[in-house]
PDB file of N, CA and C in Angstrom:
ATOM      1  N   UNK A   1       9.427  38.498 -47.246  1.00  0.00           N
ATOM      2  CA  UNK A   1       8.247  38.850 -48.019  1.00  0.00           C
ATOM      3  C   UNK A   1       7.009  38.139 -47.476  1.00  0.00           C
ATOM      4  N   UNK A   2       7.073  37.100 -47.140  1.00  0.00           N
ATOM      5  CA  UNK A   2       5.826  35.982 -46.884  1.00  0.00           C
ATOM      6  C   UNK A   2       5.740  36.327 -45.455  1.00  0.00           C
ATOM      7  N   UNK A   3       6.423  37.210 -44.676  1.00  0.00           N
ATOM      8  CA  UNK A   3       6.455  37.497 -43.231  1.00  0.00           C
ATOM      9  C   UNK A   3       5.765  38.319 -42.868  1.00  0.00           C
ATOM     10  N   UNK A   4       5.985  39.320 -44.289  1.00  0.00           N
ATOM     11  CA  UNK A   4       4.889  40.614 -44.278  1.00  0.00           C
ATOM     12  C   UNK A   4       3.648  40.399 -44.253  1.00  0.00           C
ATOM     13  N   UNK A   5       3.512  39.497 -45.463  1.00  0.00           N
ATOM     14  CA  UNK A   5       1.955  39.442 -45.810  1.00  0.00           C
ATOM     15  C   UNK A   5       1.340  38.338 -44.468  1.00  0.00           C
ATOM     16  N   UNK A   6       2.298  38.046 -43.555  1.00  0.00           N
ATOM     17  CA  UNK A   6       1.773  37.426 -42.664  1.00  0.00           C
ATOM     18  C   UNK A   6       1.038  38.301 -41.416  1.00  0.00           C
ATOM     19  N   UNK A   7       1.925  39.141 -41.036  1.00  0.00           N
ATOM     20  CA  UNK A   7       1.668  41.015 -40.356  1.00  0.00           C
ATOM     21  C   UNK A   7       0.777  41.381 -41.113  1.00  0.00           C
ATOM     22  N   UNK A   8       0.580  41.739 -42.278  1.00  0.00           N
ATOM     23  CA  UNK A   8      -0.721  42.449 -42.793  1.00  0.00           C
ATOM     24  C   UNK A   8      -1.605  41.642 -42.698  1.00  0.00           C
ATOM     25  N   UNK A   9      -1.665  39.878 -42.775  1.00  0.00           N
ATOM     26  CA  UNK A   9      -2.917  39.723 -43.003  1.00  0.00           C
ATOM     27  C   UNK A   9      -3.463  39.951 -41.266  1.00  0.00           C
ATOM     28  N   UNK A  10      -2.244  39.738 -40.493  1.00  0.00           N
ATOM     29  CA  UNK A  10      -2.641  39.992 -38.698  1.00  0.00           C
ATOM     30  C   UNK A  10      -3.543  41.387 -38.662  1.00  0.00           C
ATOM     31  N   UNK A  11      -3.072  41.896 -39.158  1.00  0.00           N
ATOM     32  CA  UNK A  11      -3.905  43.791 -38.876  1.00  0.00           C
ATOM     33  C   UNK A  11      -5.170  43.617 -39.686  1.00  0.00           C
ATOM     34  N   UNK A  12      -5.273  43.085 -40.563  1.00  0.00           N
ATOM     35  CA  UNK A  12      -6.632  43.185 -41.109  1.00  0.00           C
ATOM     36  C   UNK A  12      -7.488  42.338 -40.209  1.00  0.00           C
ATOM     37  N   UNK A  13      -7.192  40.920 -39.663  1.00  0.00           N
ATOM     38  CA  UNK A  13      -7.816  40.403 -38.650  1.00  0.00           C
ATOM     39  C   UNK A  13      -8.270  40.770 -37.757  1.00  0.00           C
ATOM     40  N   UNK A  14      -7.277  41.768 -37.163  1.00  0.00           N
ATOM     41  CA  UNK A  14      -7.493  42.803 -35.439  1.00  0.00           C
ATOM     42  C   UNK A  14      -8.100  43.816 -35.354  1.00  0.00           C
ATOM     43  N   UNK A  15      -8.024  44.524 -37.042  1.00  0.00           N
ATOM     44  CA  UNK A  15      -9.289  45.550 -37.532  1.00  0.00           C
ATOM     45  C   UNK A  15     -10.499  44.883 -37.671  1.00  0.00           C
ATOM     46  N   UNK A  16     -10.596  43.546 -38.035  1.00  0.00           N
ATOM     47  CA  UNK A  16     -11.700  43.547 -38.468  1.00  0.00           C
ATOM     48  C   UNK A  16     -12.610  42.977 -36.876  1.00  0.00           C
ATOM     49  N   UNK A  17     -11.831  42.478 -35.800  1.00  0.00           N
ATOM     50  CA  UNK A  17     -12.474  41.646 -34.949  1.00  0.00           C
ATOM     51  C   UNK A  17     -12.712  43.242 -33.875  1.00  0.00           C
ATOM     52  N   UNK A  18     -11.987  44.264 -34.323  1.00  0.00           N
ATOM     53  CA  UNK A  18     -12.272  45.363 -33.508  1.00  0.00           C
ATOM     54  C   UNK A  18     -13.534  45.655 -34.335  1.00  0.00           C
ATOM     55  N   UNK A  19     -13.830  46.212 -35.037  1.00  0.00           N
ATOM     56  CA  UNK A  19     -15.187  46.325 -35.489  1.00  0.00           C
ATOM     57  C   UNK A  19     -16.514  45.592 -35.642  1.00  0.00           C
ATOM     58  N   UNK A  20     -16.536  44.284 -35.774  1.00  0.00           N
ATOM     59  CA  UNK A  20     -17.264  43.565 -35.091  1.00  0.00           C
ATOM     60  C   UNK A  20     -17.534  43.938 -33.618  1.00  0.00           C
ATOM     61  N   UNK A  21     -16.564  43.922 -32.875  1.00  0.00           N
ATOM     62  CA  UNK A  21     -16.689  43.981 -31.310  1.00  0.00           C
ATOM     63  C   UNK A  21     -17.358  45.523 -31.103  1.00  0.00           C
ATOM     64  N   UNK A  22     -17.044  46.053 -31.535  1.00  0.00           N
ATOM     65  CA  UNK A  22     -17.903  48.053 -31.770  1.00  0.00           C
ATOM     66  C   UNK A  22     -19.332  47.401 -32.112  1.00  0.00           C
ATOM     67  N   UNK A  23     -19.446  47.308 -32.813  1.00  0.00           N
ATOM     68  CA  UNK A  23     -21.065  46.575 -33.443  1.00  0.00           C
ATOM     69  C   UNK A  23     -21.512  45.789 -32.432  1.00  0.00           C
ATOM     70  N   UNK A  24     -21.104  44.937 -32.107  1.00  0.00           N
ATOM     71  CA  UNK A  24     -21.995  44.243 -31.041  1.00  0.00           C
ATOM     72  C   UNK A  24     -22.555  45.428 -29.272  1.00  0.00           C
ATOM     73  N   UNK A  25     -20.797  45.762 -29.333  1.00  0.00           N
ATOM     74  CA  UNK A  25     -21.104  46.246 -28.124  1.00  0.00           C
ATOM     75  C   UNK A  25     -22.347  47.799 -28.409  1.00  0.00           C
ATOM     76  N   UNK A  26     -22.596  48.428 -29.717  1.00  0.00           N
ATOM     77  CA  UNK A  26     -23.167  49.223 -30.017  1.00  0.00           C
ATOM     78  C   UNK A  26     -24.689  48.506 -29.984  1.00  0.00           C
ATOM     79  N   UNK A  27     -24.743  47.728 -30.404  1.00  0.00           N
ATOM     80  CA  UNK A  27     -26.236  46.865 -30.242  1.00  0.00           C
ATOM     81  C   UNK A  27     -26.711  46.868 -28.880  1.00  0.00           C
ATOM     82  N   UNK A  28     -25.458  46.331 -28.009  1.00  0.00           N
ATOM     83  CA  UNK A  28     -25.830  45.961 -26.736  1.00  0.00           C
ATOM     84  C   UNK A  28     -26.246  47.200 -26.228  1.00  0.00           C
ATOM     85  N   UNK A  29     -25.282  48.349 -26.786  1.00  0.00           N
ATOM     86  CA  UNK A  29     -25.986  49.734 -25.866  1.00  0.00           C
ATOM     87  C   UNK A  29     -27.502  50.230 -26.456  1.00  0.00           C
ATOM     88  N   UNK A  30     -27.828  50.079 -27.358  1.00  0.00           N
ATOM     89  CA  UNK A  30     -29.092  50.328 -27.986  1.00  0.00           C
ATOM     90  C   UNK A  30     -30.218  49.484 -27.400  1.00  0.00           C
ATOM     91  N   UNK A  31     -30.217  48.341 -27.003  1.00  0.00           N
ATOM     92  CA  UNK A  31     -31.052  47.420 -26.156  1.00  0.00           C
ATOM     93  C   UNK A  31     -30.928  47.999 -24.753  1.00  0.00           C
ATOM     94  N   UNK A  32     -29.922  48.446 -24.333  1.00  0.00           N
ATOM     95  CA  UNK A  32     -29.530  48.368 -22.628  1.00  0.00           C
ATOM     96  C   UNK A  32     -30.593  49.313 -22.752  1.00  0.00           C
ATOM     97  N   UNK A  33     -30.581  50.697 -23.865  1.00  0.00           N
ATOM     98  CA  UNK A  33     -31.584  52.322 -23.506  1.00  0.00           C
ATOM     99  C   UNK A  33     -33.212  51.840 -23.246  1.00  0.00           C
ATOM    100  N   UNK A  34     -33.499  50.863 -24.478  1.00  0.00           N
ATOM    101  CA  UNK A  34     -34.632  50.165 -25.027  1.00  0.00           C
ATOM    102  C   UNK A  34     -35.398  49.055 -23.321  1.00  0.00           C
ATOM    103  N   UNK A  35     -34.442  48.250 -22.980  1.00  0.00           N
ATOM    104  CA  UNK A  35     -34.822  47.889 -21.736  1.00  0.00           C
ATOM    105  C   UNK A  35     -34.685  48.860 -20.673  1.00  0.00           C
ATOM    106  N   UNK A  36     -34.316  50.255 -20.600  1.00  0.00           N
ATOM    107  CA  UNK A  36     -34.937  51.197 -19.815  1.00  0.00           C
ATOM    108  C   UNK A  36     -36.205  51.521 -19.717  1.00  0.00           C
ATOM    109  N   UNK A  37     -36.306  51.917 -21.123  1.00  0.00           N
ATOM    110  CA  UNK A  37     -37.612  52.924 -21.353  1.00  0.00           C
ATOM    111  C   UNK A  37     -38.694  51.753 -21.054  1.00  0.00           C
ATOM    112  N   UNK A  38     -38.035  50.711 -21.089  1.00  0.00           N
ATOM    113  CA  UNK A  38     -39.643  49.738 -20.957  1.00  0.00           C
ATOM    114  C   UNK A  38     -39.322  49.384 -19.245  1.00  0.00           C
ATOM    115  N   UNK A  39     -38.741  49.568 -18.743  1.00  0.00           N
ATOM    116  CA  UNK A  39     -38.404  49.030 -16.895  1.00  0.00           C
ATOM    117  C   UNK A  39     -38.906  50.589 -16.182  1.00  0.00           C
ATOM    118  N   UNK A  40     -38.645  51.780 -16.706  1.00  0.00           N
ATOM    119  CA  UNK A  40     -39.201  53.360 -15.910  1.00  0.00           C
ATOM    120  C   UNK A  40     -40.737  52.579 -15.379  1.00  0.00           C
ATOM    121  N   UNK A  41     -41.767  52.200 -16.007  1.00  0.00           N
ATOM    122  CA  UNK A  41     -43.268  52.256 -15.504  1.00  0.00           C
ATOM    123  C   UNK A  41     -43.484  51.182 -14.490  1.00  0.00           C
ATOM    124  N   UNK A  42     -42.442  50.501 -14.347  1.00  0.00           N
ATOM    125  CA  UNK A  42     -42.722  49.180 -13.655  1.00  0.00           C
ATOM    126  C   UNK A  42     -41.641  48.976 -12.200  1.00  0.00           C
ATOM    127  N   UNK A  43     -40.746  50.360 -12.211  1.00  0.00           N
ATOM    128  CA  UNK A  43     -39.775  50.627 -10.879  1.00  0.00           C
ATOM    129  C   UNK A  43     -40.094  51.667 -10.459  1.00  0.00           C
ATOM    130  N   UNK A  44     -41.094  52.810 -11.215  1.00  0.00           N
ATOM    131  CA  UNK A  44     -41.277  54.203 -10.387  1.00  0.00           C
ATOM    132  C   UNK A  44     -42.453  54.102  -9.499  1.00  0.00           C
ATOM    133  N   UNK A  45     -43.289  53.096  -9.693  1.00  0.00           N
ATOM    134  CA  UNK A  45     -44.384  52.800  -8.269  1.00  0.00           C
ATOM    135  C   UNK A  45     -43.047  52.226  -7.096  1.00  0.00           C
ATOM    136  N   UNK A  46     -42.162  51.880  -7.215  1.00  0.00           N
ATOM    137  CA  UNK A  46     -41.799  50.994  -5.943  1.00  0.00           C
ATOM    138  C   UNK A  46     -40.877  52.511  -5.586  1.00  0.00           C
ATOM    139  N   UNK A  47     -40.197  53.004  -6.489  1.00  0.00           N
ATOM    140  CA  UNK A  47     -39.598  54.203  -5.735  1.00  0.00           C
ATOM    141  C   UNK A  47     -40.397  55.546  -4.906  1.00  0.00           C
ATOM    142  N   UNK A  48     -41.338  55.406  -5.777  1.00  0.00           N
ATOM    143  CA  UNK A  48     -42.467  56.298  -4.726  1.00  0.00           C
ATOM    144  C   UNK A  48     -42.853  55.943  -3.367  1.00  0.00           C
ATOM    145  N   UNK A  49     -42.834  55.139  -3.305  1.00  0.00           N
ATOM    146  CA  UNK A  49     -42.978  54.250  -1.891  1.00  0.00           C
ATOM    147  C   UNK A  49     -42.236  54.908  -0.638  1.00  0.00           C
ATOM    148  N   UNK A  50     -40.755  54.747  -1.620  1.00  0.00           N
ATOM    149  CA  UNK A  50     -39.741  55.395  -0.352  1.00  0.00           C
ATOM    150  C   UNK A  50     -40.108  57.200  -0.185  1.00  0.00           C
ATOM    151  N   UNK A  51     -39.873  56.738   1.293  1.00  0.00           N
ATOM    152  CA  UNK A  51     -40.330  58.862   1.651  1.00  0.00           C
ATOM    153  C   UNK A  51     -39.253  59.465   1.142  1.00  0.00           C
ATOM    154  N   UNK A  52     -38.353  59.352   1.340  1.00  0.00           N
ATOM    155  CA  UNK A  52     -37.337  60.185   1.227  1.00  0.00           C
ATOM    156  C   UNK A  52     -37.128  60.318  -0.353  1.00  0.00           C
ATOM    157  N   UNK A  53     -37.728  59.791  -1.674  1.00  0.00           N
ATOM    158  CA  UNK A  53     -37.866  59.987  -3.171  1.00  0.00           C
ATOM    159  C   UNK A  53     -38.954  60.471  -3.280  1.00  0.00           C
ATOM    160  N   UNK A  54     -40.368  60.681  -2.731  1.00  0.00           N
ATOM    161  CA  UNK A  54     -41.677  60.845  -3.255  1.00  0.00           C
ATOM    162  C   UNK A  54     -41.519  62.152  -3.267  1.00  0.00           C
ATOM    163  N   UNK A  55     -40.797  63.323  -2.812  1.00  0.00           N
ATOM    164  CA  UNK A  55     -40.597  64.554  -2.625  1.00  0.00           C
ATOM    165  C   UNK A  55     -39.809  65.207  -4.654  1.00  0.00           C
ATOM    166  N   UNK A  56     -38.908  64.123  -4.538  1.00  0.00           N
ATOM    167  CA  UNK A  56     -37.979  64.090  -5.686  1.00  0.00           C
ATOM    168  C   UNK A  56     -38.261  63.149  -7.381  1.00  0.00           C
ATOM    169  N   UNK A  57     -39.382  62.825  -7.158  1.00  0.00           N
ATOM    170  CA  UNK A  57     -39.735  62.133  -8.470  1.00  0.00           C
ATOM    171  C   UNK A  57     -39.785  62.099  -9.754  1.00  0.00           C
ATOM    172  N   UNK A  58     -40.182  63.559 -10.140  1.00  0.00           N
ATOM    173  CA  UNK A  58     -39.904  64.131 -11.063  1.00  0.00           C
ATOM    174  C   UNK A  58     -38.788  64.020 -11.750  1.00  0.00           C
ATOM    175  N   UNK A  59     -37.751  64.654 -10.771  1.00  0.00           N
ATOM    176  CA  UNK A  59     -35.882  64.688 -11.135  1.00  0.00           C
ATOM    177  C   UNK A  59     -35.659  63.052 -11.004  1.00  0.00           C
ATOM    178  N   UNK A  60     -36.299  62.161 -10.485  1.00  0.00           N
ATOM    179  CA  UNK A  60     -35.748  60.488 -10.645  1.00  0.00           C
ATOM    180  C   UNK A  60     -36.443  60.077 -11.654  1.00  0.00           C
ATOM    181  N   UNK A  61     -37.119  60.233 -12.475  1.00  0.00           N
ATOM    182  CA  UNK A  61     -37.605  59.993 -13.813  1.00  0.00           C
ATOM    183  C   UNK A  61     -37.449  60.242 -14.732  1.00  0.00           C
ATOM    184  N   UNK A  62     -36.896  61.818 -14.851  1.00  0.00           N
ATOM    185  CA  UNK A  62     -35.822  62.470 -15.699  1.00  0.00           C
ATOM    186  C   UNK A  62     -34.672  61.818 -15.755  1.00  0.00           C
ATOM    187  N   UNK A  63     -34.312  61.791 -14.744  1.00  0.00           N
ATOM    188  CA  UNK A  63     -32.586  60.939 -14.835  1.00  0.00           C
ATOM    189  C   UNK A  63     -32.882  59.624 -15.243  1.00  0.00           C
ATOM    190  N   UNK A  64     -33.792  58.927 -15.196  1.00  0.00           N
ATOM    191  CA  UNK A  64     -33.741  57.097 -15.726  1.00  0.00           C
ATOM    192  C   UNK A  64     -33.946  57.748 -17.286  1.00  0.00           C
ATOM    193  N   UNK A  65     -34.880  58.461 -17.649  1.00  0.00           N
ATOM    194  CA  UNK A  65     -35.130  58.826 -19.366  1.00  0.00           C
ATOM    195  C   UNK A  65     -34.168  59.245 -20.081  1.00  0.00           C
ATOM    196  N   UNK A  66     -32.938  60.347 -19.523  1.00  0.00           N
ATOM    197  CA  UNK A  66     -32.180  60.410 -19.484  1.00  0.00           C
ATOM    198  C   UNK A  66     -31.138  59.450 -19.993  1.00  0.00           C
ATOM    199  N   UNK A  67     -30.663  58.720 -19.023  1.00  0.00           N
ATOM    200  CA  UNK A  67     -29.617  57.436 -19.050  1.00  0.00           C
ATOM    201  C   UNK A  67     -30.703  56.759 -19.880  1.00  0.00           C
ATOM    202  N   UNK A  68     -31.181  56.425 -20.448  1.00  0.00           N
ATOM    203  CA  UNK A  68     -32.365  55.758 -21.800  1.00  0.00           C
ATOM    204  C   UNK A  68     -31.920  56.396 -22.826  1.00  0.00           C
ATOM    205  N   UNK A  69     -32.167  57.614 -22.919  1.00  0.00           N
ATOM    206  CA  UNK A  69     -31.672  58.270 -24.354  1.00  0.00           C
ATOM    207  C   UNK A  69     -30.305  58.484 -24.532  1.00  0.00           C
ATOM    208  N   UNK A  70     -29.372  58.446 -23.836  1.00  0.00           N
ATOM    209  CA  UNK A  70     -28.077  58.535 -23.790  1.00  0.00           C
ATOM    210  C   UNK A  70     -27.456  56.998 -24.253  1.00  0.00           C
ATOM    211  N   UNK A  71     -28.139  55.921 -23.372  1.00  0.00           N
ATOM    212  CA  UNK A  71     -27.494  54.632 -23.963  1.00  0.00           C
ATOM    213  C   UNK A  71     -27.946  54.219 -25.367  1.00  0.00           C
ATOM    214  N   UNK A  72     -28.918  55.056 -25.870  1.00  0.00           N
ATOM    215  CA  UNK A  72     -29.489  54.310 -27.396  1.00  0.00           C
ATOM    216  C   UNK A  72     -28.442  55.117 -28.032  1.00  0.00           C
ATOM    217  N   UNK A  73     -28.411  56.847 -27.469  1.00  0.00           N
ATOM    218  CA  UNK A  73     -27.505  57.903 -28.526  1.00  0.00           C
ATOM    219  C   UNK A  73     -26.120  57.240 -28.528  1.00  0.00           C
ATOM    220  N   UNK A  74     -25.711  56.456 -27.533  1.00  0.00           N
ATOM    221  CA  UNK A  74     -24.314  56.167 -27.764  1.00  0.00           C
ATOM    222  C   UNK A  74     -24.353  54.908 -28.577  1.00  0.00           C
ATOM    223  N   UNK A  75     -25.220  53.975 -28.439  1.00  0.00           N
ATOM    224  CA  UNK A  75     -25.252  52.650 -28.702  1.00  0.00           C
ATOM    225  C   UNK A  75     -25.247  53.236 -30.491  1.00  0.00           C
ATOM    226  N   UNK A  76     -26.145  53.573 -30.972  1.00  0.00           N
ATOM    227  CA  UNK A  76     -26.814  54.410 -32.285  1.00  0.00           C
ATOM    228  C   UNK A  76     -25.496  55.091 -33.034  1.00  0.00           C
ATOM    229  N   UNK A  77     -24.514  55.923 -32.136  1.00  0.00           N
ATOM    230  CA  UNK A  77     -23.372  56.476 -32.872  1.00  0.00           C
ATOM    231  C   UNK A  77     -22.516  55.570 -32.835  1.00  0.00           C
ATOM    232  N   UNK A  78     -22.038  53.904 -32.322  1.00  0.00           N
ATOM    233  CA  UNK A  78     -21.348  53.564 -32.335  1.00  0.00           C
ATOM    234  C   UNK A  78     -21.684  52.516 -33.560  1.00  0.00           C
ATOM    235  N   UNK A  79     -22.831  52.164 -34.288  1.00  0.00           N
ATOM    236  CA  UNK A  79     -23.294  51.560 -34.996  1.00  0.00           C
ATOM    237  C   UNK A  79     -23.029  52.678 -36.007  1.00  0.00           C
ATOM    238  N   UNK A  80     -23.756  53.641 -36.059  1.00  0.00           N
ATOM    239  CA  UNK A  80     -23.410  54.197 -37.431  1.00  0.00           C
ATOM    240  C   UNK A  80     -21.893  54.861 -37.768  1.00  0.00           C
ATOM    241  N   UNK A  81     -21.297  54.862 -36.590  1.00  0.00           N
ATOM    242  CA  UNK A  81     -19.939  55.404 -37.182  1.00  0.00           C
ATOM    243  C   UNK A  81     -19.150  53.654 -37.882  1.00  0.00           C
ATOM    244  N   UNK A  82     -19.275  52.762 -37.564  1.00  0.00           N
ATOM    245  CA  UNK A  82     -19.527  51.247 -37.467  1.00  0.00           C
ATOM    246  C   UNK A  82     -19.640  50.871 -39.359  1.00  0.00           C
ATOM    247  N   UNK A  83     -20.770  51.545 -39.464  1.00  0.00           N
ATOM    248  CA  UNK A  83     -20.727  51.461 -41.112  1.00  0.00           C
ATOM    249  C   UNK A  83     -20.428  52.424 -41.598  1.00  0.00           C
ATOM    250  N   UNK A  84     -19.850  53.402 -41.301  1.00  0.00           N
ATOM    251  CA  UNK A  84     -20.043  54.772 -42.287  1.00  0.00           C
ATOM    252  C   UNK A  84     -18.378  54.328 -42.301  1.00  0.00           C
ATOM    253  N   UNK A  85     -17.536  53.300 -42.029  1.00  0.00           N
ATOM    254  CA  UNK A  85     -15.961  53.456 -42.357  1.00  0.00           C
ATOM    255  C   UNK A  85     -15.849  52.478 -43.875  1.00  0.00           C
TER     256      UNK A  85
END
């Protein structure tokens, strides 16, 4: 009997340190998008530079905004699925 409640209290521990760990790592992805969108204005002068991107700039600015809104959308669903249990 006292073996059980030793196993259950283990799973509630490993649930709970898994969800914590979702939350953090969901934060971290919400900052990672957030330090994009603020690094695009301050790396697309140095990529213009190179010849072989100044042709393609457009599509390399899209793709950094891109990977920006994707790491907040994931960071964002992993937080709210996070509390919605």
């Amino acid at each position: 009997m006292n073996s059980e409640k030793s196993e259950n209290n283990q799973g509630l521990s490993k649930d709970k340190n898994k969800t914590v760990i979702q939350l953090i790592w969901g934060i971290a992805l919400v900052l990672a998008g957030i330090g994009v969108f603020f690094r695009i204005p301050q790396v697309m002068p140095k990529i213009a530079k190179i010849e072989q991107f100044s042709g393609v700039m457009f599509f390399i600015r899209f793709c950094f905004y891109l990977i920006g809104i994707l790491l907040i959308g994931g960071g964002s669903k992993k937080i709210y699925s996070n509390y919605s249990k």
